[in-house]
Protein backbone atom coordinates (compact mmCIF):
# COMPACT_ATOMS: atom_id res chain seq x y z
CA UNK A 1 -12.45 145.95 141.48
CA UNK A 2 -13.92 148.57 139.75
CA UNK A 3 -12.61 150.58 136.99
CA UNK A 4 -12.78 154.26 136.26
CA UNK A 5 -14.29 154.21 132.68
CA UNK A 6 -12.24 155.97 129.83
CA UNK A 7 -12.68 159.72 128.87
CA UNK A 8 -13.29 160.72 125.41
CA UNK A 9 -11.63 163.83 124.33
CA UNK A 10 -14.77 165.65 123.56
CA UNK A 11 -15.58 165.12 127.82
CA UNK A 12 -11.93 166.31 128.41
CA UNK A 13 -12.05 169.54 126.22
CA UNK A 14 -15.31 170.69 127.45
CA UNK A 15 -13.99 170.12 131.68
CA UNK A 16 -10.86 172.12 130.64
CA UNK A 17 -13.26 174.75 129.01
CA UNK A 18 -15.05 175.30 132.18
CA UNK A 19 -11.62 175.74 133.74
CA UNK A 20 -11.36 172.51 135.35
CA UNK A 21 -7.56 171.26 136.04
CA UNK A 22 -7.45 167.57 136.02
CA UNK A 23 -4.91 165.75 136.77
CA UNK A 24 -3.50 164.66 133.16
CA UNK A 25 -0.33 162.19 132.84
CA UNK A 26 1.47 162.45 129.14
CA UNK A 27 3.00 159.04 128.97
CA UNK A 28 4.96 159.62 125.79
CA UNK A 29 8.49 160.39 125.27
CA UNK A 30 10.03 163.62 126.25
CA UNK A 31 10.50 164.78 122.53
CA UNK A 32 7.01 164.13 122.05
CA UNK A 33 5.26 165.97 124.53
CA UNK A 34 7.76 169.13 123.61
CA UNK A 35 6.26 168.68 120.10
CA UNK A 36 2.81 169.22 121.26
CA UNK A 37 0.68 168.35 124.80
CA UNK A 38 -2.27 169.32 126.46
CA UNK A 39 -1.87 172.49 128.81
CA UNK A 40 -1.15 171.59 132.45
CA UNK A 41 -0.14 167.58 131.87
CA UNK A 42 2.76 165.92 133.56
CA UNK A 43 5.37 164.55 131.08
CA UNK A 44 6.29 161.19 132.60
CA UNK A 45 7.15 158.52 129.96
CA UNK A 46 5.86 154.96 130.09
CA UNK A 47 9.62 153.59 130.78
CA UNK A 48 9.82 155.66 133.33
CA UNK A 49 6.69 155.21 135.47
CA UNK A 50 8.19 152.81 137.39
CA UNK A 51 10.66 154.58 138.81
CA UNK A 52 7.94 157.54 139.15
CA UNK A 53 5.53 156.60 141.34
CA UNK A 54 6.64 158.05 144.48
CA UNK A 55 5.91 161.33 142.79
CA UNK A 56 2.82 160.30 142.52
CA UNK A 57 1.76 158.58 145.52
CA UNK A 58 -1.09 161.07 146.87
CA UNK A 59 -2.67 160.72 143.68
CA UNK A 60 -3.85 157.30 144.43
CA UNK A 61 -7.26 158.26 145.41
CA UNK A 62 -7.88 160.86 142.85
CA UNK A 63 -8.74 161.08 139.15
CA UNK A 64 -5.51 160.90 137.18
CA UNK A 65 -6.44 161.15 133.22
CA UNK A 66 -3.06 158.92 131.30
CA UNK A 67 -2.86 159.79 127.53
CA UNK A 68 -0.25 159.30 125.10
CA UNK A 69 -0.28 159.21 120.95
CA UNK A 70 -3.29 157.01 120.45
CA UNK A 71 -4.21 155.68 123.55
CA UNK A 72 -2.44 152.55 123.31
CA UNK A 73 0.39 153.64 126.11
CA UNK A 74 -1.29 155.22 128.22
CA UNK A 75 -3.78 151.98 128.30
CA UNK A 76 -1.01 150.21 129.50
CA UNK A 77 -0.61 153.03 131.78
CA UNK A 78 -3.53 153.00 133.37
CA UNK A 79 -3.41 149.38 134.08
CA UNK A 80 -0.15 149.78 135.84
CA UNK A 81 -0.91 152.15 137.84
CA UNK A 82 -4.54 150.10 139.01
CA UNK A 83 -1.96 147.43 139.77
CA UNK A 84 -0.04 149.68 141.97
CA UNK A 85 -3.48 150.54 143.63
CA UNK A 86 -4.81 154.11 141.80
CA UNK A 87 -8.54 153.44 141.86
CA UNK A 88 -9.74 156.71 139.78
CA UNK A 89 -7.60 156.17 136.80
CA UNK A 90 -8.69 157.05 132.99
CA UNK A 91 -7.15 156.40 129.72
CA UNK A 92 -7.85 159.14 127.31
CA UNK A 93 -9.30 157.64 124.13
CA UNK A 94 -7.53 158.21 120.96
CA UNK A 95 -4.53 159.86 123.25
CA UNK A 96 -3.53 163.05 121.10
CA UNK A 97 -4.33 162.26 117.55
CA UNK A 98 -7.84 162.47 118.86
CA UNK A 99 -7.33 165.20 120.94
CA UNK A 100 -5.96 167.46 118.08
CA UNK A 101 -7.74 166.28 115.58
């Protein structure tokens, strides 16, 4: 099977620049995406994806970018949902420290 490769942020901020609207999953709690999150993501926490993936059923085919605090959710994010059969999925590297730093 092959894997979608990561996405640094620098490759994210510079598609949302240009207006793009990717599909972005925040896998972090609730009271951390209030605290800060990137414009346009989907809060769905990591507990909770189970439980969440009828929602996102006609994703499966498209790119869906997972981030989280430091990229060590959402990793396990992304491999859940390439076990449940996403093939386009991308794990944002260094999640949101990166991301605002």
């Amino acid at each position: 099977m092959i894997t979608a490769a990561d996405i640094t942020v620098e490759e994210l901020k510079e598609r949302l620049s240009k207006g793009e609207t990717p599909v972005i999953i925040d896998v972090r709690e609730d009271w951390e995406y209030q605290e800060s999150n990137i414009a346009g993501a989907k809060n769905i926490p990591l507990g909770t994806l189970p439980q969440r993936l009828n929602d996102l059923e006609d994703l499966k085919e498209q790119e869906v970018i997972v981030q989280c605090r430091s990229g060590n959710r959402s990793a396990s994010a992304k491999a859940f949902l390439q076990q449940q059969g996403f093939t386009n999925v991308r794990n944002l590297l260094g999640g949101m420290l990166a991301y605002q730093g």
